[in-house]
N, C-alpha and C. Protein backbone atom coordinates (compact mmCIF):
# COMPACT_ATOMS: atom_id res chain seq x y z
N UNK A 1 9.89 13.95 -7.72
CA UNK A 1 10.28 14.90 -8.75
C UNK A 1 9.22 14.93 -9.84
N UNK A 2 8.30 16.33 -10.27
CA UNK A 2 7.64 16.43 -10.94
C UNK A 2 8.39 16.30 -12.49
N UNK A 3 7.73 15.13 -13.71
CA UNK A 3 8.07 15.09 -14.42
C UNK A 3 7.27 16.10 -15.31
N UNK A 4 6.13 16.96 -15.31
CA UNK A 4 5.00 17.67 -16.25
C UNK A 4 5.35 19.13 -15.95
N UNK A 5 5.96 19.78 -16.92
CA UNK A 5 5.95 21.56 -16.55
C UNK A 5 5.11 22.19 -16.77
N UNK A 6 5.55 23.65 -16.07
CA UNK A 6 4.21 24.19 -16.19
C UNK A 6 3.35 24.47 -16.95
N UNK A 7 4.24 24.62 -18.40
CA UNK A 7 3.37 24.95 -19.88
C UNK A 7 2.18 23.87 -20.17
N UNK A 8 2.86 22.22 -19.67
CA UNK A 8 1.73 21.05 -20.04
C UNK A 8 0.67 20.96 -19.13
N UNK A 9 1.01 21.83 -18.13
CA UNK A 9 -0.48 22.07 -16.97
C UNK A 9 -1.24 23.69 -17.42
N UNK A 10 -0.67 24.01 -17.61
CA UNK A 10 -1.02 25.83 -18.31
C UNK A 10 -2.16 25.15 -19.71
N UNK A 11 -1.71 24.05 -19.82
CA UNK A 11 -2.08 23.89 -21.46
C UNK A 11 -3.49 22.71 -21.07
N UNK A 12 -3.46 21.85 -20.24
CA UNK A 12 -4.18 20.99 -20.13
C UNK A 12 -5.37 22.35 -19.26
N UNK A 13 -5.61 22.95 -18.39
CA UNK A 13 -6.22 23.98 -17.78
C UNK A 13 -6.90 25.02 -19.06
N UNK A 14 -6.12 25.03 -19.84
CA UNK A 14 -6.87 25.81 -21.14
C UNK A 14 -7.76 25.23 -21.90
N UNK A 15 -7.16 23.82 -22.33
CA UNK A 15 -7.71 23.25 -22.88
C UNK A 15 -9.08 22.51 -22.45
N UNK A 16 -9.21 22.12 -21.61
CA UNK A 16 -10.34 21.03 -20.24
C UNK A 16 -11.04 22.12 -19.60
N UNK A 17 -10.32 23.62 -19.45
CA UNK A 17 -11.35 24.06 -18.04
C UNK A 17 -12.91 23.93 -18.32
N UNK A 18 -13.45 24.53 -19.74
CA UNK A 18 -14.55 24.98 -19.65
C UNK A 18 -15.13 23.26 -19.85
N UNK A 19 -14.96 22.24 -20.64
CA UNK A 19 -15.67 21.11 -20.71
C UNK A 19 -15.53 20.78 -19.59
N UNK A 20 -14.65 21.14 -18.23
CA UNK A 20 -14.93 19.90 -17.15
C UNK A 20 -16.01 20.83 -16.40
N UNK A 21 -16.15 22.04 -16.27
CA UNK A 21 -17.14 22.91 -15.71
C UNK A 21 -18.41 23.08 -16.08
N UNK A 22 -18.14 22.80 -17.65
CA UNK A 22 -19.84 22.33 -17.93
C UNK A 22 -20.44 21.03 -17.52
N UNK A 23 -19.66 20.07 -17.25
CA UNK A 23 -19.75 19.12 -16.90
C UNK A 23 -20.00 18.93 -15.30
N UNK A 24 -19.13 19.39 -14.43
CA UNK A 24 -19.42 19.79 -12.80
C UNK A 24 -20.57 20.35 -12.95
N UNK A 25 -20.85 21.42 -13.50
CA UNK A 25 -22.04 22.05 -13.41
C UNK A 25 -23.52 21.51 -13.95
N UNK A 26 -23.68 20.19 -14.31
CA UNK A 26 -24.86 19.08 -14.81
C UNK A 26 -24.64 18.42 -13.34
N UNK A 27 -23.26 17.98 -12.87
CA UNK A 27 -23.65 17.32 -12.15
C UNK A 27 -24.06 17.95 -10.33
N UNK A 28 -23.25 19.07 -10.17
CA UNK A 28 -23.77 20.38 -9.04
C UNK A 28 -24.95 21.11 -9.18
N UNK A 29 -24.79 21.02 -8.04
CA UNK A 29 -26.36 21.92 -7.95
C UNK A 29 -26.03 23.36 -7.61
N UNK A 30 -24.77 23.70 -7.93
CA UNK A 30 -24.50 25.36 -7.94
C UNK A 30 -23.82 25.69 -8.50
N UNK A 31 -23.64 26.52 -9.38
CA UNK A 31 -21.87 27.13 -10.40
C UNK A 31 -21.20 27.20 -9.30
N UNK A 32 -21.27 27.65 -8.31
CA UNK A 32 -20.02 27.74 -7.19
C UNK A 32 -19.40 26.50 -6.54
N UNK A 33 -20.67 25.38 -6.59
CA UNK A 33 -20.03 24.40 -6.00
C UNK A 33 -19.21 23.71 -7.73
N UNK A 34 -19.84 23.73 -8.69
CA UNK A 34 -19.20 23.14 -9.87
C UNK A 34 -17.72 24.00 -9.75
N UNK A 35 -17.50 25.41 -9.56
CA UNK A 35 -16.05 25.83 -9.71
C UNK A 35 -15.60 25.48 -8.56
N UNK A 36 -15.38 24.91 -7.35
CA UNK A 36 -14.63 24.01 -6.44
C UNK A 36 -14.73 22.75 -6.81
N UNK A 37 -15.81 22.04 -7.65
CA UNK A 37 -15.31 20.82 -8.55
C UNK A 37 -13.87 21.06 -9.46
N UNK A 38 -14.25 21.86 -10.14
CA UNK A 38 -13.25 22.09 -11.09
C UNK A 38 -12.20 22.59 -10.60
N UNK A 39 -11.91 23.10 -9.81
CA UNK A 39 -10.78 23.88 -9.51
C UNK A 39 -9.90 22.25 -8.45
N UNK A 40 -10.62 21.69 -7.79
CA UNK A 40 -10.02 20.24 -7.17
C UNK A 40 -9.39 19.44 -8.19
N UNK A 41 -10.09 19.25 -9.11
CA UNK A 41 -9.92 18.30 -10.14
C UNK A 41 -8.81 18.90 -10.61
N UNK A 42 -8.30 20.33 -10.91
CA UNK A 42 -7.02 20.35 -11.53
C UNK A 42 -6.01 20.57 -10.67
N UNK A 43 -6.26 20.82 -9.08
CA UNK A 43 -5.08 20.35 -7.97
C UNK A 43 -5.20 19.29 -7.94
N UNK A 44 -5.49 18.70 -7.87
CA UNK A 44 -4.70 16.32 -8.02
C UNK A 44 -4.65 16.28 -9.00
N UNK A 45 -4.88 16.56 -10.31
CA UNK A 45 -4.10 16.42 -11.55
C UNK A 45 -2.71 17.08 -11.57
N UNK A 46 -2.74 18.43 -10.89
CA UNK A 46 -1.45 18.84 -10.76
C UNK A 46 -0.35 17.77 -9.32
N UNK A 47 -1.03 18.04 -8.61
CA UNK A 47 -0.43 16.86 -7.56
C UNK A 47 0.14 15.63 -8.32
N UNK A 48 -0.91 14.89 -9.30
CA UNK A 48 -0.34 13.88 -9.72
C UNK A 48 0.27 13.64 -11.14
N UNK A 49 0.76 14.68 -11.68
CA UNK A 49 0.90 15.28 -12.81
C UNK A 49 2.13 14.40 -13.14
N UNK A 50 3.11 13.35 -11.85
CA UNK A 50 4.17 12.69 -12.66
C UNK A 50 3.17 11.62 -13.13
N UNK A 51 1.93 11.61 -13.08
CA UNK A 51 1.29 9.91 -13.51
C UNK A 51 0.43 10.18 -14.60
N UNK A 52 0.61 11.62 -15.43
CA UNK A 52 0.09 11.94 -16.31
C UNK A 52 0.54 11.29 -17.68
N UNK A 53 -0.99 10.98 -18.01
CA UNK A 53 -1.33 10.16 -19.07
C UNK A 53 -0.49 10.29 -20.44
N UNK A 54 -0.33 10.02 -21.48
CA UNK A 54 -0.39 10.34 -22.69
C UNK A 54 -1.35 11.41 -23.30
N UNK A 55 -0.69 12.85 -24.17
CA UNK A 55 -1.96 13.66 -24.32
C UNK A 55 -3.15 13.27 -24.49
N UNK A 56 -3.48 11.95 -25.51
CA UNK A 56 -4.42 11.74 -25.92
C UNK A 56 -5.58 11.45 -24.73
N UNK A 57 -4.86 10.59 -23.80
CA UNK A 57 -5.71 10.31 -22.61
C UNK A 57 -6.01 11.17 -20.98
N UNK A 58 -5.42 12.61 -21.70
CA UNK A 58 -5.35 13.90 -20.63
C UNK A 58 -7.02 14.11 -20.61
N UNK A 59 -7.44 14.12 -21.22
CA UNK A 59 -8.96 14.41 -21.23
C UNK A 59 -10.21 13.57 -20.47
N UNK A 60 -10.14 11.79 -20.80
CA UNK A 60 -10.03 11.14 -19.73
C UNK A 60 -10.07 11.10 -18.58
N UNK A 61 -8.20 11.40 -18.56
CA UNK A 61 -8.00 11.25 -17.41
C UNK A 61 -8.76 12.25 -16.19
N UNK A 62 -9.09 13.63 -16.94
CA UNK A 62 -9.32 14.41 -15.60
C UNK A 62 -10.97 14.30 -15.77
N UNK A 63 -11.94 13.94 -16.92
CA UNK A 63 -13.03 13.48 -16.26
C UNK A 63 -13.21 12.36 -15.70
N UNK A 64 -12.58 11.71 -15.61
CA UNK A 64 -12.35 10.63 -14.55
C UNK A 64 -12.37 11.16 -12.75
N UNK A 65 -10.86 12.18 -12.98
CA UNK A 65 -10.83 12.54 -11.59
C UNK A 65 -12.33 13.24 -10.59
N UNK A 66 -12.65 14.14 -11.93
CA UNK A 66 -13.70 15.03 -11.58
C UNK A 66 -15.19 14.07 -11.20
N UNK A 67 -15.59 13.09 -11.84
CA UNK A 67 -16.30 12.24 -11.43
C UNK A 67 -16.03 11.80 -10.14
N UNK A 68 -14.73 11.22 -9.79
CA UNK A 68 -14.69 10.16 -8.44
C UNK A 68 -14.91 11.24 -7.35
N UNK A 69 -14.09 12.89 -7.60
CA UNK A 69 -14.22 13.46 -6.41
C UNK A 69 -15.87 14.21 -6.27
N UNK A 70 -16.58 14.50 -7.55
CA UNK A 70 -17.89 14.62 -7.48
C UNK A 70 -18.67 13.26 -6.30
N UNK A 71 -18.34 12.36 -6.92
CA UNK A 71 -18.94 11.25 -5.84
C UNK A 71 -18.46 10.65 -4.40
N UNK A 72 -16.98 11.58 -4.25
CA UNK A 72 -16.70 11.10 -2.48
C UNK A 72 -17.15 12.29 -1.91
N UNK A 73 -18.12 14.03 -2.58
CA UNK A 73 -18.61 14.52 -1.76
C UNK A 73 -19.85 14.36 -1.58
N UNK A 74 -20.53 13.27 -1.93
CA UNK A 74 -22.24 13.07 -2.03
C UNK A 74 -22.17 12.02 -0.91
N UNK A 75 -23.44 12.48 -0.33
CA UNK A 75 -23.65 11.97 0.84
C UNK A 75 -24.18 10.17 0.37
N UNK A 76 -23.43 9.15 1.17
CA UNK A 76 -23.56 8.02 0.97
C UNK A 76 -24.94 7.30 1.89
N UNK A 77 -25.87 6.47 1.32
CA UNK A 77 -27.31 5.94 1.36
C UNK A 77 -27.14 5.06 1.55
N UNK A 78 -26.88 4.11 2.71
CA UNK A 78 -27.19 3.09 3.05
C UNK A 78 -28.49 2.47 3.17
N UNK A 79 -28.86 1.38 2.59
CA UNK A 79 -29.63 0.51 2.34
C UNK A 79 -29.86 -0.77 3.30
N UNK A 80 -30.84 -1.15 4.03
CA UNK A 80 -31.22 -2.03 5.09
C UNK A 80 -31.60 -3.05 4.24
């Protein structure tokens, strides 16, 4: 049972979109691939929206997300 309605996801999406997209977009090498960063990052925030933070730590929390899933699509370098 989702405890976060839609207004506190309507509101966190207003508030975060453009800083997490400027942000995808330093770390992408395309605005298109940065807006499928961003647009992921706020489906598992919505997915996990009953484990949502305290406002203060909403901001955080989703550059957090946006980082880890930036780095499980980069190709991993193994070292000999």
């Amino acid at each position: 049972m989702r405890t976060t309605n839609p207004t506190q996801i309507e509101k966190l999406v207003e508030d975060y979109y453009r800083p997490l997209f400027r942000f995808a977009a330093r770390l992408c090498d395309s605005p298109a691939n940065a807006l499928i960063l961003t647009q992921r990052t706020f489906r598992l925030a919505f997915d996990r929206s009953r484990h949502l933070p305290v406002p203060t730590d909403s901001r955080a929390w989703l550059f957090a997300i946006l980082f880890a899933k930036f780095l499980q699509g980069r190709p991993r370098i193994h070292r000999a």
